[in-house]
C-alpha atoms as a PDB file:
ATOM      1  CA  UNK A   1     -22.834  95.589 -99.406  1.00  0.00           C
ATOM      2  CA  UNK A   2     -26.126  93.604-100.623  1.00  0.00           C
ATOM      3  CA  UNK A   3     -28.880  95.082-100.131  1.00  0.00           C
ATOM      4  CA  UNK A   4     -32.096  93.328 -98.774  1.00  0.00           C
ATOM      5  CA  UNK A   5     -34.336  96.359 -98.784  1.00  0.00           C
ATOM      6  CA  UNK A   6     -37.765  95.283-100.632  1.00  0.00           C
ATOM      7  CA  UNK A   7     -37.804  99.059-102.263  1.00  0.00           C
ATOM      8  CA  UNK A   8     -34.423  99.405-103.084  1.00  0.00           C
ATOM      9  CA  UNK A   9     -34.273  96.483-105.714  1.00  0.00           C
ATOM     10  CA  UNK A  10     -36.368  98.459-108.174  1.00  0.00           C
ATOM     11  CA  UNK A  11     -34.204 100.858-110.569  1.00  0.00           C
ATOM     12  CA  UNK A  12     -37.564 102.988-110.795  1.00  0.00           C
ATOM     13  CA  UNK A  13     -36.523 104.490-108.079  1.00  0.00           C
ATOM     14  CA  UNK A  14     -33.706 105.328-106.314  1.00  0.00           C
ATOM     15  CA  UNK A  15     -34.540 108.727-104.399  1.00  0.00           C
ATOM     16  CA  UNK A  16     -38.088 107.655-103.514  1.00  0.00           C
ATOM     17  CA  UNK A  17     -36.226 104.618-101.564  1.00  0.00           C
ATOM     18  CA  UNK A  18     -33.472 106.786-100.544  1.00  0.00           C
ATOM     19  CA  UNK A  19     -30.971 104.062-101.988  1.00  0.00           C
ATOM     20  CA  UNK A  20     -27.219 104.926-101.469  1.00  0.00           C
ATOM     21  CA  UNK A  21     -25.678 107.394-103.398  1.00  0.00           C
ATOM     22  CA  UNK A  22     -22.520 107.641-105.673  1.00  0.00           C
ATOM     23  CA  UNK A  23     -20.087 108.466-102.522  1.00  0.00           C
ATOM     24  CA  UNK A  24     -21.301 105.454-101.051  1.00  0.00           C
ATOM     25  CA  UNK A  25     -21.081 103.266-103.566  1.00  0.00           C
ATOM     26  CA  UNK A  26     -17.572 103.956-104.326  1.00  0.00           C
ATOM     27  CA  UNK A  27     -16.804 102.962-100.885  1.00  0.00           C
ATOM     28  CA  UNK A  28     -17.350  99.457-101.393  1.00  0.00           C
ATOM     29  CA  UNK A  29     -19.219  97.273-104.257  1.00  0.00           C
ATOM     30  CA  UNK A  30     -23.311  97.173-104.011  1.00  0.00           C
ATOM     31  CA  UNK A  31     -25.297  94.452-105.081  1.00  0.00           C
ATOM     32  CA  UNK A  32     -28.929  94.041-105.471  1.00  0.00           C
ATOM     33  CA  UNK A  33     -29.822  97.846-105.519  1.00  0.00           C
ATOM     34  CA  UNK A  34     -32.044  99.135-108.694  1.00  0.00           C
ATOM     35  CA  UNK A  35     -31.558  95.555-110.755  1.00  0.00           C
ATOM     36  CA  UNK A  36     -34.869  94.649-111.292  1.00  0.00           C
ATOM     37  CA  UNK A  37     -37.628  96.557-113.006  1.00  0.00           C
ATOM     38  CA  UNK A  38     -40.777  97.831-111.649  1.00  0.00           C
ATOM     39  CA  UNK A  39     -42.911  95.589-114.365  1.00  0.00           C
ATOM     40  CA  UNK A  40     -40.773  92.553-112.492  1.00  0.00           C
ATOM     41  CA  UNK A  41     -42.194  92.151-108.779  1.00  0.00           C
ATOM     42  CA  UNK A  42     -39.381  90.838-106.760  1.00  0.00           C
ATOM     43  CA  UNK A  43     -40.752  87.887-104.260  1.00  0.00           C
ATOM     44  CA  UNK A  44     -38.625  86.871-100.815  1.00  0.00           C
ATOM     45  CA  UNK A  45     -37.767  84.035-102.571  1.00  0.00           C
ATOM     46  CA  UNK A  46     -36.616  85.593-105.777  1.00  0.00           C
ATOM     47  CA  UNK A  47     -34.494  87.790-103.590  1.00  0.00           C
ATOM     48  CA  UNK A  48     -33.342  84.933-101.050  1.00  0.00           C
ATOM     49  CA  UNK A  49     -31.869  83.204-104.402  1.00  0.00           C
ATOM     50  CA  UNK A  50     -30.337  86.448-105.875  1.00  0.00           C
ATOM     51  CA  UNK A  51     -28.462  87.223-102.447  1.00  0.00           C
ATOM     52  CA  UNK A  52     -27.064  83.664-101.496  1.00  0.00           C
ATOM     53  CA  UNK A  53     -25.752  83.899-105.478  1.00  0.00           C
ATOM     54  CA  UNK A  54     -24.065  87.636-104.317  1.00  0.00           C
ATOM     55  CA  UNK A  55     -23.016  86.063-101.111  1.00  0.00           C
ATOM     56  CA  UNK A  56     -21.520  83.187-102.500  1.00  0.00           C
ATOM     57  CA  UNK A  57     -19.774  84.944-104.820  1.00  0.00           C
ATOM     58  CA  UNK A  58     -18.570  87.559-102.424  1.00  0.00           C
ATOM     59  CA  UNK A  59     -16.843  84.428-100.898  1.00  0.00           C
ATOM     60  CA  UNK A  60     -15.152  83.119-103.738  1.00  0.00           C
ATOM     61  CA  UNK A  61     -13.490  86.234-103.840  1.00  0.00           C
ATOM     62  CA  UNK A  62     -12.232  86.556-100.506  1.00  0.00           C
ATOM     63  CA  UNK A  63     -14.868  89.497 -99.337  1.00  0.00           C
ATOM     64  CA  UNK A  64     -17.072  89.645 -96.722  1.00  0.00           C
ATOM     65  CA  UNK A  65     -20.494  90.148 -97.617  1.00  0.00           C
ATOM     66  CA  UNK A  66     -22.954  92.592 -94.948  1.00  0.00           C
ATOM     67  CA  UNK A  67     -26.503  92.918 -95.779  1.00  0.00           C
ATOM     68  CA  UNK A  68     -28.043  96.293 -94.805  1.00  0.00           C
ATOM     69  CA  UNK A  69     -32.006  97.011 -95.251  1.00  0.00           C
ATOM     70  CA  UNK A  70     -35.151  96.677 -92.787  1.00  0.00           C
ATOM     71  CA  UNK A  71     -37.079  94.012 -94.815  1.00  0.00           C
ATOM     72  CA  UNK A  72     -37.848  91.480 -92.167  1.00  0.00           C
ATOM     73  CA  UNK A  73     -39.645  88.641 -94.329  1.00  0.00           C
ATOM     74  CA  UNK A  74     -36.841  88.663 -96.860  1.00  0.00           C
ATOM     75  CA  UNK A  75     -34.008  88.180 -93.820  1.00  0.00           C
ATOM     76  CA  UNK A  76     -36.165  85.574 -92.492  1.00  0.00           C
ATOM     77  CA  UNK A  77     -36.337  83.829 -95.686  1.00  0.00           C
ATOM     78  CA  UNK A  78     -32.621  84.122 -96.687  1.00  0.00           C
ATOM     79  CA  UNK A  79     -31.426  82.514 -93.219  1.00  0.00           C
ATOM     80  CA  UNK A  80     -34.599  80.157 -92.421  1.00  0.00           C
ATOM     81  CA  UNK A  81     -35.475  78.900 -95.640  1.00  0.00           C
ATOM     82  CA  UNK A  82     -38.919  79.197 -97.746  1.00  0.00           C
ATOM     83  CA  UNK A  83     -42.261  76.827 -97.819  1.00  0.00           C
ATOM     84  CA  UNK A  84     -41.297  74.538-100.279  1.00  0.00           C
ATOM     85  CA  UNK A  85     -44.672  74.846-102.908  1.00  0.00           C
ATOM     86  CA  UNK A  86     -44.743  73.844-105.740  1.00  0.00           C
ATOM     87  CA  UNK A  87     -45.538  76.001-108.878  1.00  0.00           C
ATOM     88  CA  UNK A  88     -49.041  77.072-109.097  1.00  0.00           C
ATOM     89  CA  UNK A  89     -51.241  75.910-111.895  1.00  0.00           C
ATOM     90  CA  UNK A  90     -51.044  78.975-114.328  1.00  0.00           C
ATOM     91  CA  UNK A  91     -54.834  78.738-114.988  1.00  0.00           C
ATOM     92  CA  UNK A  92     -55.701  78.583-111.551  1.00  0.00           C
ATOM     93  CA  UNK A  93     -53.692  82.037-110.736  1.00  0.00           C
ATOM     94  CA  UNK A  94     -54.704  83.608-113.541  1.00  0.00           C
ATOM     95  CA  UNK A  95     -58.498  82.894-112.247  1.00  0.00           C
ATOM     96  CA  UNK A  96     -57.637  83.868-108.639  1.00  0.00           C
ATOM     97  CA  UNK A  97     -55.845  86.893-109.988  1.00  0.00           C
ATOM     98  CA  UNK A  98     -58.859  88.257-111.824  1.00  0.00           C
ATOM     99  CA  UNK A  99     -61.110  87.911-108.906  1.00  0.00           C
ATOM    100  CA  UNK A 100     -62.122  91.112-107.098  1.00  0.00           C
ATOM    101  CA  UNK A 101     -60.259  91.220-103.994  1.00  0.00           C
ATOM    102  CA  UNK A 102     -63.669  91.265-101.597  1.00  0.00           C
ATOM    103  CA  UNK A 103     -65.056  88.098-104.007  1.00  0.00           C
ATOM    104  CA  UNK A 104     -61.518  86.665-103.458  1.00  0.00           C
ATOM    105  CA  UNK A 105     -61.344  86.641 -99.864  1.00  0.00           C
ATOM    106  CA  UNK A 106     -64.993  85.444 -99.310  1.00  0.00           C
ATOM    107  CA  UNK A 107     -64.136  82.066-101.750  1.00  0.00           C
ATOM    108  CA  UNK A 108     -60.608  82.124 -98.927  1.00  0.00           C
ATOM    109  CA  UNK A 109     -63.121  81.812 -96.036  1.00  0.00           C
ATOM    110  CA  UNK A 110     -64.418  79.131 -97.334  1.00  0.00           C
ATOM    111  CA  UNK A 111     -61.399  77.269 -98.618  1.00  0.00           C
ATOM    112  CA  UNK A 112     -58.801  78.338 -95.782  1.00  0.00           C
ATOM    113  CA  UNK A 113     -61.114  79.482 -92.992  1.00  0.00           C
ATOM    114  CA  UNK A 114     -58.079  79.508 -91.130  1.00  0.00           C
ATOM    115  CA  UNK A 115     -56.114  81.998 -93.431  1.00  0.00           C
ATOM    116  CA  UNK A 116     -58.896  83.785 -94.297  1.00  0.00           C
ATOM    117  CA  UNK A 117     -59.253  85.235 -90.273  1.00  0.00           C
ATOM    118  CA  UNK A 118     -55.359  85.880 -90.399  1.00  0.00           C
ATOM    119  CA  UNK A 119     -55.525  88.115 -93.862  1.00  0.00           C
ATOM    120  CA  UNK A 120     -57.051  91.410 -94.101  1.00  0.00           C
ATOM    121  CA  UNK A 121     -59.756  91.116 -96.358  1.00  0.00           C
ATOM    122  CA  UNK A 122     -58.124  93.811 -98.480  1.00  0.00           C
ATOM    123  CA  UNK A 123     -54.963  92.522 -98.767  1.00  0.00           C
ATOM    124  CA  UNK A 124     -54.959  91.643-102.498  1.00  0.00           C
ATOM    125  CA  UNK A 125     -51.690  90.092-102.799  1.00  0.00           C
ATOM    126  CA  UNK A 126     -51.708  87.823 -99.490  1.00  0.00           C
ATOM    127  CA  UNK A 127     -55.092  86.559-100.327  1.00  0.00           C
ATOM    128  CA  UNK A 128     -54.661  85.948-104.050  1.00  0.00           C
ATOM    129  CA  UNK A 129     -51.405  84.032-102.668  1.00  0.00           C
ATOM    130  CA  UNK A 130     -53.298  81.674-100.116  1.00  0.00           C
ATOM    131  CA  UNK A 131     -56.568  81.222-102.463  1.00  0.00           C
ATOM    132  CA  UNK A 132     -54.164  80.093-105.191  1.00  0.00           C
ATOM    133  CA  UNK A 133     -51.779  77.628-103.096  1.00  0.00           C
ATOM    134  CA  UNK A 134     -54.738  75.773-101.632  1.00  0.00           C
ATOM    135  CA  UNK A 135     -56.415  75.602-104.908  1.00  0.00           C
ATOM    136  CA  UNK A 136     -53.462  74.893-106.831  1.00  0.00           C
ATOM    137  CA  UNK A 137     -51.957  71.852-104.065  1.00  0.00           C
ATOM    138  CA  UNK A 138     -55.136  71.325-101.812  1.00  0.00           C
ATOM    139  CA  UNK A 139     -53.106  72.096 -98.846  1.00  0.00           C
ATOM    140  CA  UNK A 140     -53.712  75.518 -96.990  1.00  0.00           C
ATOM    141  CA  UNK A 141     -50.312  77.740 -96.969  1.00  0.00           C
ATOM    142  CA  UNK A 142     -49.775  77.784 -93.605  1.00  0.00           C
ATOM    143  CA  UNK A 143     -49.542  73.692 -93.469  1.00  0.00           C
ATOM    144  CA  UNK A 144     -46.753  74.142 -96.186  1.00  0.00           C
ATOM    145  CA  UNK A 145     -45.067  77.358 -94.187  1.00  0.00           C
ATOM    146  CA  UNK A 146     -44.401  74.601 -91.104  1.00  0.00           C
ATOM    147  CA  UNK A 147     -41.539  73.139 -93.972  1.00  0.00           C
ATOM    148  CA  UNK A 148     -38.797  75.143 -94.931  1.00  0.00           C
ATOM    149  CA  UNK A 149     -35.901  74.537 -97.770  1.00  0.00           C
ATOM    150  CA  UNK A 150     -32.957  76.818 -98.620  1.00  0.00           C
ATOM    151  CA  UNK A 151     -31.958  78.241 -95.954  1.00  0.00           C
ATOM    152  CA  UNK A 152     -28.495  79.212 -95.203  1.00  0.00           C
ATOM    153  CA  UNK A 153     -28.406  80.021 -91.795  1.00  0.00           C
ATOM    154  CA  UNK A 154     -26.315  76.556 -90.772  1.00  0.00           C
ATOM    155  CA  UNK A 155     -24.010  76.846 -93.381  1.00  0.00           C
ATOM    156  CA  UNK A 156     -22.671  80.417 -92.698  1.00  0.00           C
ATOM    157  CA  UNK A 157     -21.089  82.599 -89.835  1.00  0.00           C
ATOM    158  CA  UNK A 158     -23.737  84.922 -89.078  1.00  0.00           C
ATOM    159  CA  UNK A 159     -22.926  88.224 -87.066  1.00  0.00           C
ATOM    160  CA  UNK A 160     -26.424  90.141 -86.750  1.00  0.00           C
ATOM    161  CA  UNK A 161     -26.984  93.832 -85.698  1.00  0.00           C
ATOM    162  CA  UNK A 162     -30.034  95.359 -84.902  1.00  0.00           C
ATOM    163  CA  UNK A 163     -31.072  98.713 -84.740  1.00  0.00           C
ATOM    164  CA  UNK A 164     -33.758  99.990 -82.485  1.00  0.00           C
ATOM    165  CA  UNK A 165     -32.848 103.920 -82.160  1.00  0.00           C
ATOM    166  CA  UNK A 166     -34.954 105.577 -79.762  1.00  0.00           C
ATOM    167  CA  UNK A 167     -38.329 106.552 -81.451  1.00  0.00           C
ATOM    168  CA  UNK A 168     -38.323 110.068 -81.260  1.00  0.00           C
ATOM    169  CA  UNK A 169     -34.717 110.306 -83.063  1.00  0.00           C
ATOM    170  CA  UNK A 170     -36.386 108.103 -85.453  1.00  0.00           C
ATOM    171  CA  UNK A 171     -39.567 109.972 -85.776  1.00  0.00           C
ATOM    172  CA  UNK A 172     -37.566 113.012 -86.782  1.00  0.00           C
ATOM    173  CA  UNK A 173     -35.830 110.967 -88.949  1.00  0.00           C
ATOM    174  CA  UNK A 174     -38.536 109.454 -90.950  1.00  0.00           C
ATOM    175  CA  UNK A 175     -39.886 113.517 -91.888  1.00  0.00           C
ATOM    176  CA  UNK A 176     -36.391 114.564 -92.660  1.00  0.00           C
ATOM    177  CA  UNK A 177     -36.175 111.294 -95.093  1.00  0.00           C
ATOM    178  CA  UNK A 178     -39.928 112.259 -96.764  1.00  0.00           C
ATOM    179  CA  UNK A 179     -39.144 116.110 -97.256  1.00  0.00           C
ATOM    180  CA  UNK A 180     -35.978 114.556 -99.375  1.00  0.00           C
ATOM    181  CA  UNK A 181     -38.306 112.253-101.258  1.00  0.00           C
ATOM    182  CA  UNK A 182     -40.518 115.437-101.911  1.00  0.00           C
ATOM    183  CA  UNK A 183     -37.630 116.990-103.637  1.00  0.00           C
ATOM    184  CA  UNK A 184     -37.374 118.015-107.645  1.00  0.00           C
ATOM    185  CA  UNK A 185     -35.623 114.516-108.244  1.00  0.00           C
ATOM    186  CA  UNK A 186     -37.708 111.861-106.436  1.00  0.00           C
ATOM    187  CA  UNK A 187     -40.869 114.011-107.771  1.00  0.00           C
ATOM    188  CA  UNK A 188     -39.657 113.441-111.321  1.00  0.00           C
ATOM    189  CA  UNK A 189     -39.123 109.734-110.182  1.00  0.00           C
ATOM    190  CA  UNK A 190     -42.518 109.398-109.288  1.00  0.00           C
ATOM    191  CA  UNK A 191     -43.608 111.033-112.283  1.00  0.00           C
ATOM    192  CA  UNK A 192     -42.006 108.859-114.612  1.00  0.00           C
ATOM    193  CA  UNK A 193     -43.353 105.729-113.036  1.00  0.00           C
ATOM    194  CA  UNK A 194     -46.827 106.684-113.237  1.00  0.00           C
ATOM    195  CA  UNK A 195     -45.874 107.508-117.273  1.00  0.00           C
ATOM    196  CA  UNK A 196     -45.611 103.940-117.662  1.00  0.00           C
ATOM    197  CA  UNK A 197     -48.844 103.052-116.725  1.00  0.00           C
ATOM    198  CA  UNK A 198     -47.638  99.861-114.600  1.00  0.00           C
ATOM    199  CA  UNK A 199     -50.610  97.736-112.853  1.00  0.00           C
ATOM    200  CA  UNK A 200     -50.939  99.982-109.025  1.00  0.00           C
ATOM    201  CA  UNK A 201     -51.092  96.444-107.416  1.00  0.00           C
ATOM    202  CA  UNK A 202     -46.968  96.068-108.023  1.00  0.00           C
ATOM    203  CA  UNK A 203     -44.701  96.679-104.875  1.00  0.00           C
ATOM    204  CA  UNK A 204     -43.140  99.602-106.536  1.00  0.00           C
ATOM    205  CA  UNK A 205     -46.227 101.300-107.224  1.00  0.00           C
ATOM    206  CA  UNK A 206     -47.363 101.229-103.548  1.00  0.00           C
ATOM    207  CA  UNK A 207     -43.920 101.952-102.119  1.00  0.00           C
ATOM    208  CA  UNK A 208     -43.981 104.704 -99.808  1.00  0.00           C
ATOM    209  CA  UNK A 209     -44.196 108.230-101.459  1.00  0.00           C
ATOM    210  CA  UNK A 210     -45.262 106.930-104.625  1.00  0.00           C
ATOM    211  CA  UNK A 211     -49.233 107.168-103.922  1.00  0.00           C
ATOM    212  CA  UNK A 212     -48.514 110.723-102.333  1.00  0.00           C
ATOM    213  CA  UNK A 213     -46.431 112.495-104.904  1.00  0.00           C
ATOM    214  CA  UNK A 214     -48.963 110.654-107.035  1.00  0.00           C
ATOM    215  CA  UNK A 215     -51.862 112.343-105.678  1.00  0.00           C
ATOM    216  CA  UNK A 216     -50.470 115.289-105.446  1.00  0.00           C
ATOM    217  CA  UNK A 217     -49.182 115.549-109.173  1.00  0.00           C
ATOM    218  CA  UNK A 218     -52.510 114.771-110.020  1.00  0.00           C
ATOM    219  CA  UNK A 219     -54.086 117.870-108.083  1.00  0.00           C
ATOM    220  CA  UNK A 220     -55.879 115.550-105.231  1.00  0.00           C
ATOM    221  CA  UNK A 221     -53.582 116.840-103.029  1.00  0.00           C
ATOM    222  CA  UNK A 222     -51.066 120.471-101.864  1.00  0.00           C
ATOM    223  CA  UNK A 223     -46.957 119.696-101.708  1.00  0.00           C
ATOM    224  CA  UNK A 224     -47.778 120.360 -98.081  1.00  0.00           C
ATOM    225  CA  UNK A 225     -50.605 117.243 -97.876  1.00  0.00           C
ATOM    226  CA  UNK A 226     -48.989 115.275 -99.525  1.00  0.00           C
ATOM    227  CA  UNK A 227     -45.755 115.987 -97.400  1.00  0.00           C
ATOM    228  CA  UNK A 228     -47.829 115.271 -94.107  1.00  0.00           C
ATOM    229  CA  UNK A 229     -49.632 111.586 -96.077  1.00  0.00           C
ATOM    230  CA  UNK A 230     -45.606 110.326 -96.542  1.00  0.00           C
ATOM    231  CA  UNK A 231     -44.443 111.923 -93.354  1.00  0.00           C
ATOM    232  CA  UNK A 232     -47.226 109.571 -91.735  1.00  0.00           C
ATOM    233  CA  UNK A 233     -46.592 106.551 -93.831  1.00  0.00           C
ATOM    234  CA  UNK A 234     -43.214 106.497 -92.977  1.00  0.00           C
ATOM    235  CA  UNK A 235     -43.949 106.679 -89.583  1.00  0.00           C
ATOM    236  CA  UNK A 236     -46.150 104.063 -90.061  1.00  0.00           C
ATOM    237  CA  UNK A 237     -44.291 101.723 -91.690  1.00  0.00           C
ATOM    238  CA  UNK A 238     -41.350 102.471 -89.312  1.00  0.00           C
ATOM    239  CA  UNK A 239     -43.570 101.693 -86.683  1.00  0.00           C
ATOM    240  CA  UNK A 240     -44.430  98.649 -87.971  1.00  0.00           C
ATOM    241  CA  UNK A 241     -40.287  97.576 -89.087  1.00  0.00           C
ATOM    242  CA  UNK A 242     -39.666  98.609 -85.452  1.00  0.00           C
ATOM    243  CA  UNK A 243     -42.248  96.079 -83.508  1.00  0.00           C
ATOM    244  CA  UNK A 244     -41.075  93.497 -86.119  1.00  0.00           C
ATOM    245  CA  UNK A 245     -37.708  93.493 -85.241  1.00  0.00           C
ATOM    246  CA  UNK A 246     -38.023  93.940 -81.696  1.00  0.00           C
ATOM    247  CA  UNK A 247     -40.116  90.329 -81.315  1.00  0.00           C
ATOM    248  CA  UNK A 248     -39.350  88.441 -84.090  1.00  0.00           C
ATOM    249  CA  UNK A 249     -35.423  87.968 -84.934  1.00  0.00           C
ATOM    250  CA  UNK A 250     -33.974  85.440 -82.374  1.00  0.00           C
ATOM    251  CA  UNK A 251     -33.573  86.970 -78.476  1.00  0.00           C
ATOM    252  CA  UNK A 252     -29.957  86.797 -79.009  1.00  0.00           C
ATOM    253  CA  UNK A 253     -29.387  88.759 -81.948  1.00  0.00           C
ATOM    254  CA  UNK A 254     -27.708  92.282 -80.361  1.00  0.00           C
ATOM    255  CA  UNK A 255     -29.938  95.533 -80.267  1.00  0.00           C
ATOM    256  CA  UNK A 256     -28.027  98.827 -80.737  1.00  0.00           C
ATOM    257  CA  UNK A 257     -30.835 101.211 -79.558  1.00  0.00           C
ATOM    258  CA  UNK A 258     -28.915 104.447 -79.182  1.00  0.00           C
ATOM    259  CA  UNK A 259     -29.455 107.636 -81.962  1.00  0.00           C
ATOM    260  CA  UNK A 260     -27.090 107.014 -84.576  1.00  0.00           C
ATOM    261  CA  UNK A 261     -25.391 109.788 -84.913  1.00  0.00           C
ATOM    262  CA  UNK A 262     -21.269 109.598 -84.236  1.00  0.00           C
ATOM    263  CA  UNK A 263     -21.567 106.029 -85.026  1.00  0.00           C
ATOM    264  CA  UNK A 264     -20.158 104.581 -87.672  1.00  0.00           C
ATOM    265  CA  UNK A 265     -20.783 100.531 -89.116  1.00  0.00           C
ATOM    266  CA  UNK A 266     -17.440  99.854 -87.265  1.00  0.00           C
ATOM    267  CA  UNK A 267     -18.128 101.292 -84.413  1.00  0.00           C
ATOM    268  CA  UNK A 268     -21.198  99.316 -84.299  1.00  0.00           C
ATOM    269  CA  UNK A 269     -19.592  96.290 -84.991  1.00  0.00           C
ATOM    270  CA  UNK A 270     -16.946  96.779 -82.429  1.00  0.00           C
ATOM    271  CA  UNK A 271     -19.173  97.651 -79.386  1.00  0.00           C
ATOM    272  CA  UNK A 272     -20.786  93.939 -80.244  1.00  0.00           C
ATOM    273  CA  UNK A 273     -17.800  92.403 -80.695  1.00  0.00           C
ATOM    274  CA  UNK A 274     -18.994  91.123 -84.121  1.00  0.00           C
END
């Protein structure tokens, strides 16, 4: 099992992301869960090169490798391929990464009109990204994003499942999932992570229940509003997984969009004929 879950690479935190436990990992090998550090932001691309490495390997040894996890951009960019930029002047991002966000996205709006109406203008990482790539190349990152490199989806037998339970099982779902992250364990998690001090622009430190437990081991919030912030950003974000997968991935790729329950991975599988 690899997993392509943008949360579930950090070893930070493995309640928080509800990453598999030790039952399920005993069941099979895991790769890619808790190997990187929280200091260490983990790119699309950095993961697209870890998992073809896993999946490779997997091969070699006569397994068959399934990826499992809802993280759209990093699917896209294992099986499609990646803009092919180049390396960005390290004086360059190190300016565009000390700009204030608002400052950042005004200088966008004039260097990548087009990409500055696409980004949100507080969307520090996206905009840092696309002010340093056209400063760094002088082409804007969409014109690079029509070229992609690496991908794998020609040179392996892909057999996709999607799944698109009905929203209300999922809604339920999603506050069952936070009221475990709310637990002794994943507030200890949470705890230790904010020890460390880390910069609050990383991926880990703005990965769902981190900000709330945050907030409310600070005092700024009750257990009980900080419960109903996670129980909402999960929804949100499961929202937002949801529409993705529904329009992007190709037509073709099969939806399973029944509740889950008294199905298993095989079962799955079989009803597909994958």
């Amino acid at each position: 099992m690899i997993n392509a879950d943008s949360a579930q690479v950090y070893r930070d935190l493995k309640v928080v992301t509800a990453r598999p436990g030790a039952a399920d990992e005993a069941r099979a090998p895991h790769r890619l869960y808790g190997y990187r550090d929280g200091a260490d932001p983990c790119s699309a691309a950095d993961w697209a090169q870890d998992a073809r490495r896993e999946i490779e390997a997997a091969h070699q040894s006569g397994k068959l490798p399934i990826l499992a996890g809802g993280t759209g951009l990093y699917l896209r960019t294992l099986v499609e391929g990646i803009a092919p930029v180049p390396g960005i002047d390290p004086e360059v991002r190190a300016d565009v990464r000390a700009m204030d966000v608002a400052w950042a996205h005004a200088r966008l709006a004039i260097e990548d009109p087009e990409a500055a109406v696409r980004l949100r203008p507080n969307d520090t990482n996206r905009v840092a990204r696309a002010l340093e790539v056209v400063r760094s190349t002088g082409r804007p990152l969409a014109s690079w994003q029509k070229e992609r490199a690496g991908g794998i989806g020609g040179a392996v037998r892909l057999a996709p499942l999607i799944l698109l339970p009905p929203r209300q099982w999922l809604h339920q779902h999603c506050d069952h999932r936070f009221e475990n992250i709310m637990s002794d364990e994943g507030v200890d998690e949470v705890r230790s992570l904010l020890a460390r001090k880390l910069n609050p622009v990383l991926p880990v430190m703005r990965a769902i229940g981190v900000p709330e437990i945050g907030a409310f081991l600070r005092g700024e919030m009750s257990r009980e509003e900080a419960l109903a912030a996670g129980r909402a950003a999960t929804r949100q974000y499961a929202k937002r997984q949801y529409t993705w997968f529904s329009r992007q991935p190709p037509a073709d790729w099969p939806r399973f969009t029944e509740a889950l329950e008294g199905y298993g991975f095989a079962d799955a599988l079989a009803r597909f004929d994958l």
